[in-house]
N, C-alpha and C. Protein backbone atom coordinates (compact mmCIF):
# COMPACT_ATOMS: atom_id res chain seq x y z
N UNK A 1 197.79 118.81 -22.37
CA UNK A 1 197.22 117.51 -22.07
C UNK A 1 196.39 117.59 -20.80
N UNK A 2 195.66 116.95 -21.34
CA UNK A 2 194.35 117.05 -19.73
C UNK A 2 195.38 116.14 -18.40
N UNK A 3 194.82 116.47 -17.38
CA UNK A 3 195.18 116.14 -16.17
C UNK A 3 195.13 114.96 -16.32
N UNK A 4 193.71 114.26 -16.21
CA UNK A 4 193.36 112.99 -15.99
C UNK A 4 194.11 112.01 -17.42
N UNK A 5 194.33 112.67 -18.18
CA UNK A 5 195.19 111.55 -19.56
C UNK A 5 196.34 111.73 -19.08
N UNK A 6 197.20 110.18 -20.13
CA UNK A 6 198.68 110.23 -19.38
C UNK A 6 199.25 109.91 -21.11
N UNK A 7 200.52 109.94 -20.65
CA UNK A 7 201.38 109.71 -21.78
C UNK A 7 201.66 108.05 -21.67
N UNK A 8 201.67 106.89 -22.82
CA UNK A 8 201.94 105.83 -22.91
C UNK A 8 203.99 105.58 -22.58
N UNK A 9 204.02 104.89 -20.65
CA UNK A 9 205.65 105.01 -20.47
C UNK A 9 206.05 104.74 -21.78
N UNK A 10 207.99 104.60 -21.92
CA UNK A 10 208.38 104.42 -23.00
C UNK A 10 208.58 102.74 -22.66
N UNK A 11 208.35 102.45 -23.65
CA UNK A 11 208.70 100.44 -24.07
C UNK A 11 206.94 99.88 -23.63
N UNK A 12 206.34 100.60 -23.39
CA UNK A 12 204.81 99.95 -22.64
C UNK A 12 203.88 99.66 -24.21
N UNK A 13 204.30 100.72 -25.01
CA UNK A 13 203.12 100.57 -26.22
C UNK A 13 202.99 99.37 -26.93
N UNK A 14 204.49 98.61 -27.30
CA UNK A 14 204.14 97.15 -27.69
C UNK A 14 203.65 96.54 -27.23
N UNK A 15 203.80 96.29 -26.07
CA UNK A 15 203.50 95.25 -25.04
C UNK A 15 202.09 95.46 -24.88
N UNK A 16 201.13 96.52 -24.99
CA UNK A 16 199.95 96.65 -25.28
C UNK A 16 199.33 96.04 -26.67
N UNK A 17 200.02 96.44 -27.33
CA UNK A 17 199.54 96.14 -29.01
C UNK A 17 199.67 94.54 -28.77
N UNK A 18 200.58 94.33 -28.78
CA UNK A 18 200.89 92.63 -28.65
C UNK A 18 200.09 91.60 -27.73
N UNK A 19 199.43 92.72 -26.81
CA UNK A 19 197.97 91.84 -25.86
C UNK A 19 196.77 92.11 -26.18
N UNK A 20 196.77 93.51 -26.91
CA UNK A 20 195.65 93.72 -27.88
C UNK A 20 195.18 92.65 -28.90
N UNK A 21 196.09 92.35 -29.94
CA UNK A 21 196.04 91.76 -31.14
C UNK A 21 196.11 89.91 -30.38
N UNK A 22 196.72 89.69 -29.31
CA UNK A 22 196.73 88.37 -28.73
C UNK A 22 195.00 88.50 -28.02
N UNK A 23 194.63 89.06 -27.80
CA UNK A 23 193.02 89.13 -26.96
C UNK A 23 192.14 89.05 -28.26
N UNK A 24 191.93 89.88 -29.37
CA UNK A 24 191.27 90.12 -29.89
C UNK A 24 191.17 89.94 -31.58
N UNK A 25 192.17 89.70 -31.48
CA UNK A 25 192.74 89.05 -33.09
C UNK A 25 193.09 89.69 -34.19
N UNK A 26 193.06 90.18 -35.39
CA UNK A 26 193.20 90.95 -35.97
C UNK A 26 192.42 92.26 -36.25
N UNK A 27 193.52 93.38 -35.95
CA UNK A 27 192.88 94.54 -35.99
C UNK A 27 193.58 95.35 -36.48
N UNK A 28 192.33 96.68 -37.40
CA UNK A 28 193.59 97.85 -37.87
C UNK A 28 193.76 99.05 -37.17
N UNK A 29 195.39 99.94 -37.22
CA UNK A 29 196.00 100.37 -36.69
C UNK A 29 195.11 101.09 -35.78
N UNK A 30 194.01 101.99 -36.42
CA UNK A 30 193.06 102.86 -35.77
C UNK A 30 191.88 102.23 -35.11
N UNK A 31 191.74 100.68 -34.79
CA UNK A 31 190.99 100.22 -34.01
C UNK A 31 192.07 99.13 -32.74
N UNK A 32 193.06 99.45 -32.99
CA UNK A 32 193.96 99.02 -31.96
C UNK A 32 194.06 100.31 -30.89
N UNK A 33 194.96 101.10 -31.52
CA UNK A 33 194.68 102.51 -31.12
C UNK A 33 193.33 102.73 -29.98
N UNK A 34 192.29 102.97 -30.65
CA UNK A 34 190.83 103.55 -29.85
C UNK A 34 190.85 101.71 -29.17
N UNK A 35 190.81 100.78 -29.00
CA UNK A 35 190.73 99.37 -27.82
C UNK A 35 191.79 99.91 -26.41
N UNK A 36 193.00 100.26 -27.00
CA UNK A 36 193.36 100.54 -26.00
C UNK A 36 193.42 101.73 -25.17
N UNK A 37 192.93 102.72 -25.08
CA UNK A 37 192.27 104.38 -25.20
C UNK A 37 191.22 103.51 -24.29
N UNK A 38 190.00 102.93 -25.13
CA UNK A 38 188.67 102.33 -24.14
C UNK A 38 188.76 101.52 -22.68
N UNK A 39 189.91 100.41 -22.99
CA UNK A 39 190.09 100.29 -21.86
C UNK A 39 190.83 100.29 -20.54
N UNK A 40 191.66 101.95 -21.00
CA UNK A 40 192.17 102.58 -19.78
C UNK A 40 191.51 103.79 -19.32
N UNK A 41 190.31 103.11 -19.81
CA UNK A 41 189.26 104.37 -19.72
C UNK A 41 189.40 105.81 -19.90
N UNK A 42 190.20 106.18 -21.16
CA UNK A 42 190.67 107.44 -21.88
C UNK A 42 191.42 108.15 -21.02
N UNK A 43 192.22 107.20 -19.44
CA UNK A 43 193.55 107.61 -19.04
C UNK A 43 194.65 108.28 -20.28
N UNK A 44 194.87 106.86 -21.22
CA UNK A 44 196.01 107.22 -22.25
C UNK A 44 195.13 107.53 -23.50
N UNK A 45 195.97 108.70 -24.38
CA UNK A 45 195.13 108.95 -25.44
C UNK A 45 197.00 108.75 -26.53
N UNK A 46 196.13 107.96 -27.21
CA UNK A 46 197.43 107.57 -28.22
C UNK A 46 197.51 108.47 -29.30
N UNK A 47 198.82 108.93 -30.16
CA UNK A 47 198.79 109.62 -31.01
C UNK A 47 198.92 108.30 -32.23
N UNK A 48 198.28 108.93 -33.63
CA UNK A 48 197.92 107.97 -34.07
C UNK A 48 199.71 107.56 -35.07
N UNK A 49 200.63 108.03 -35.03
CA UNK A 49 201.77 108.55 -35.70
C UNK A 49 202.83 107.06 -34.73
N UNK A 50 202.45 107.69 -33.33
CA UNK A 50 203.30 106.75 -32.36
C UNK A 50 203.04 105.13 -32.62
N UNK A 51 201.49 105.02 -32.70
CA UNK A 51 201.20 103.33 -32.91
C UNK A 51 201.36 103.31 -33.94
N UNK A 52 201.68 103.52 -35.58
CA UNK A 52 202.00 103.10 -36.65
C UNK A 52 203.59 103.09 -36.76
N UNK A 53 203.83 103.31 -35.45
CA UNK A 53 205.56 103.35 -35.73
C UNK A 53 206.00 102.53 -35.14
N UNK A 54 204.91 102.28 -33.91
CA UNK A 54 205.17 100.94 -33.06
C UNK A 54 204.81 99.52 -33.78
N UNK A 55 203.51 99.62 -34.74
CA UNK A 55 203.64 98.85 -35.62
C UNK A 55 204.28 98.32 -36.72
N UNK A 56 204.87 99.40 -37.14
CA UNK A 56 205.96 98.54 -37.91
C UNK A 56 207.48 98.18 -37.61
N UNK A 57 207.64 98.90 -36.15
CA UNK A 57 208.36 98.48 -35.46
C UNK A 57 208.62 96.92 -35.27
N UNK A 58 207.15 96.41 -34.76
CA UNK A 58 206.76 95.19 -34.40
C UNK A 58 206.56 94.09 -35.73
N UNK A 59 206.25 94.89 -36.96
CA UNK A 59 206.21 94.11 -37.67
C UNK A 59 207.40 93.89 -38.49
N UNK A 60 208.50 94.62 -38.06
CA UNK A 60 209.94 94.47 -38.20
C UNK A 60 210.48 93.14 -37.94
N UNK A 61 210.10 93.43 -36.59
CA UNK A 61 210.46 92.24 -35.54
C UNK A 61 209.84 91.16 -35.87
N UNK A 62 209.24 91.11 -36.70
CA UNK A 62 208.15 89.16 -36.76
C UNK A 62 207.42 88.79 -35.99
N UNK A 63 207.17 90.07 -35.03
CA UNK A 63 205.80 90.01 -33.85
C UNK A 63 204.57 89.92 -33.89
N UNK A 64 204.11 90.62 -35.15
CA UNK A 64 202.92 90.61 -36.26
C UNK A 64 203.46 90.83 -37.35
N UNK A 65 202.05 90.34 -37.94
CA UNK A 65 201.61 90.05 -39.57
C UNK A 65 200.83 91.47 -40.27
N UNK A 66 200.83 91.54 -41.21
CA UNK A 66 200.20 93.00 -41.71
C UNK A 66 199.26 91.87 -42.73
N UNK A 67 197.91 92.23 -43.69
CA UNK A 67 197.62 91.96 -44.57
C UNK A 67 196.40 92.70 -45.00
N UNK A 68 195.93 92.93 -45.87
CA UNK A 68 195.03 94.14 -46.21
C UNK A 68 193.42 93.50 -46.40
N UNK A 69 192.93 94.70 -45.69
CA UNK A 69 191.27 93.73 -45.37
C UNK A 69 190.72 95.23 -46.10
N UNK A 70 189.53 95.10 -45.11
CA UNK A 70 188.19 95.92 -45.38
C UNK A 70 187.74 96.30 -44.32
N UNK A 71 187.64 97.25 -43.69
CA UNK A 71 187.41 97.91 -42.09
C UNK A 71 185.56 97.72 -42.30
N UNK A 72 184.94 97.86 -40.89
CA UNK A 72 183.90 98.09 -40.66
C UNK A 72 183.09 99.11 -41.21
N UNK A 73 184.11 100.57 -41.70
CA UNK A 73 183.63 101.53 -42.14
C UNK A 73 183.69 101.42 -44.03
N UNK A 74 183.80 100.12 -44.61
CA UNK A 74 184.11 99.54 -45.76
C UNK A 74 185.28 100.28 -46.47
N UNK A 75 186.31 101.01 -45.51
CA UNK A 75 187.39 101.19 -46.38
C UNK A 75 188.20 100.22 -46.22
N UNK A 76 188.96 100.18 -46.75
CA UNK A 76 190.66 99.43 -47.55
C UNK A 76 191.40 100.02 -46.48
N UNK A 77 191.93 98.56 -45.25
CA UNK A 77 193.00 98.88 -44.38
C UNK A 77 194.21 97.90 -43.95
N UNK A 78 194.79 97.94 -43.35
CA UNK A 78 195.91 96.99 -42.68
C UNK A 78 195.39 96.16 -41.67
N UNK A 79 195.23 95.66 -41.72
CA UNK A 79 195.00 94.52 -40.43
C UNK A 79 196.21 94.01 -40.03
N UNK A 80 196.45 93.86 -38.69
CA UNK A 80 197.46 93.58 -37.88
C UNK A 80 197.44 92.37 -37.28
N UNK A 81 198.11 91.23 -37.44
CA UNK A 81 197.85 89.91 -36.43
C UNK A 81 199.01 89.55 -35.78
N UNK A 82 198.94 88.71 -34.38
CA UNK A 82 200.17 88.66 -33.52
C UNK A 82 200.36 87.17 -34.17
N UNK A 83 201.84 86.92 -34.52
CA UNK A 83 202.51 86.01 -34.84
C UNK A 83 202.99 84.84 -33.59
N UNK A 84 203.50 83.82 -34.21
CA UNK A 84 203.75 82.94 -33.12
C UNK A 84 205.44 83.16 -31.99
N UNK A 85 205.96 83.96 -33.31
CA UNK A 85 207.01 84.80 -32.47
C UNK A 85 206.64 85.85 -31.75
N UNK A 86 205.50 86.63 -32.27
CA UNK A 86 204.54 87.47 -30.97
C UNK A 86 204.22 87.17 -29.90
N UNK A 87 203.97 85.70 -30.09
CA UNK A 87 203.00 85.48 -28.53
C UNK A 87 204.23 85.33 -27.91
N UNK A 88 205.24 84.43 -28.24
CA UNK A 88 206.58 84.29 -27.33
C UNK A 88 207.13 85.54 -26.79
N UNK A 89 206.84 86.52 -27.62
CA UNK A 89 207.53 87.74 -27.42
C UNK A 89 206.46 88.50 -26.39
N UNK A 90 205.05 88.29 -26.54
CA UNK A 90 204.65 88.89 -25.20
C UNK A 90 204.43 88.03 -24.30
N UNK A 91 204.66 86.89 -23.89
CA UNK A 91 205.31 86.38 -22.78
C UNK A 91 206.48 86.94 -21.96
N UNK A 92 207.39 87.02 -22.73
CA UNK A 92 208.46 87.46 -22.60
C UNK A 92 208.42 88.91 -22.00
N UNK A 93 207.61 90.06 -22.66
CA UNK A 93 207.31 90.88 -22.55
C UNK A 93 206.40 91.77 -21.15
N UNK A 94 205.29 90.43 -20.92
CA UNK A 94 204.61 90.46 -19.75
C UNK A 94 205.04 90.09 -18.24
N UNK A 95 206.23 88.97 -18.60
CA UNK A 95 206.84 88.71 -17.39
C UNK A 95 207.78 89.93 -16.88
N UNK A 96 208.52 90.36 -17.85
CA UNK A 96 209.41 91.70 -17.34
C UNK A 96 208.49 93.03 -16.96
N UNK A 97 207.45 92.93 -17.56
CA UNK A 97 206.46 94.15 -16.89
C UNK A 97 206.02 94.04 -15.41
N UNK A 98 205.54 92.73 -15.39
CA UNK A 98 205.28 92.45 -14.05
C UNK A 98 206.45 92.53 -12.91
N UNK A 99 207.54 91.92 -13.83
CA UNK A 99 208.96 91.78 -12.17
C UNK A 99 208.66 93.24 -11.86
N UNK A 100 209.10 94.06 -13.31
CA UNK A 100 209.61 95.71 -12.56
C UNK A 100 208.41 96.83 -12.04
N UNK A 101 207.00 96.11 -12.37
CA UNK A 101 205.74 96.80 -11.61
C UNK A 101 206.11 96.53 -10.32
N UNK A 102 206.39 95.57 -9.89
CA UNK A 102 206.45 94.80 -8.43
C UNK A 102 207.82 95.60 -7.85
N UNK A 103 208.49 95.79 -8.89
CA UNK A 103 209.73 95.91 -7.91
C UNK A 103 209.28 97.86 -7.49
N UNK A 104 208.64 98.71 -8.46
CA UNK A 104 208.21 99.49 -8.42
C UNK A 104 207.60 99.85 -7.22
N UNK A 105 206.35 99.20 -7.23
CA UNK A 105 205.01 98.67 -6.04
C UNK A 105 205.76 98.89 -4.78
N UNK A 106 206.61 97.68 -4.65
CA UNK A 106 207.60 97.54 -3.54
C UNK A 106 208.38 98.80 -2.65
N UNK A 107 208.78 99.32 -3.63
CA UNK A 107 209.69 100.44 -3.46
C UNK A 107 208.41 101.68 -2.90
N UNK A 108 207.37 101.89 -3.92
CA UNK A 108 206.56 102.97 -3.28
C UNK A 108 206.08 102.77 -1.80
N UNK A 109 205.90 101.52 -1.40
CA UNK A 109 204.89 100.68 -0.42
C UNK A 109 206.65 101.22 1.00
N UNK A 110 208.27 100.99 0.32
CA UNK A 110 208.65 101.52 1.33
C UNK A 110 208.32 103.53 1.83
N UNK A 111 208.02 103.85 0.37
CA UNK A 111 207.92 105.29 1.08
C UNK A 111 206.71 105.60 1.60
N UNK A 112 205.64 104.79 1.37
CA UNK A 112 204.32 105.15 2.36
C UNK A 112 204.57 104.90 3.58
N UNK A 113 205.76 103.92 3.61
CA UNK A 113 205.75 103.15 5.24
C UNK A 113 206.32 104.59 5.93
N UNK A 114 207.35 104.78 5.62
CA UNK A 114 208.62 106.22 5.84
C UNK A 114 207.28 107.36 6.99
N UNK A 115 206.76 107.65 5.45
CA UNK A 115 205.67 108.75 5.82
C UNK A 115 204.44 109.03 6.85
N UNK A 116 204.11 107.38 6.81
CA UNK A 116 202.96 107.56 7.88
C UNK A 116 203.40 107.55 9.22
């Protein structure tokens, strides 16, 4: 793996998909995938195996909707939409990201203090 790419933490990939599909509306697996790749500016490179597992993970859960469209490239695909138990769920989802970024933040901000 290149330097500059990272691995998606573990529990972070829904919580992406679920602000993906809440931003942008329905999308299939391989244009969810490459949205979020674009705008971490090809920091994270997703395997395409992990987000179809996270998707039906999610569509386990009643987080999204699956229903079969027609991609841009005129094939026959899945389209993915965030449900109304989705959006609750990335609420839910976004607030706990944020406490433990912060509590994270916090904690690094004491070891810069330590060091300088």
């Amino acid at each position: 793996m290149d330097k500059k790419t990272s691995e998606v933490l573990q529990g972070t990939l829904d919580l992406m998909i679920l602000k993906t599909l809440h931003a942008l509306g329905p999308l299939h697996g391989f244009g969810i995938a490459r949205r979020i790749e674009q705008v971490s500016r090809d920091v994270l490179r997703l395997n395409e195996g992990t987000v179809y597992t996270s998707l039906l993970r999610l569509q386990q859960q009643g987080w999204i909707a699956a229903a079969w469209g027609t991609s841009e490239n005129n094939r026959k695909a899945k389209f993915y939409s965030i449900t109304k138990r989705g959006q609750k769920q990335l609420e839910v989802e976004t607030e706990n990201w944020e406490r433990i970024s912060g509590v994270i933040r916090r904690v690094l901000r004491l070891e810069a203090e330590r060091s300088s």
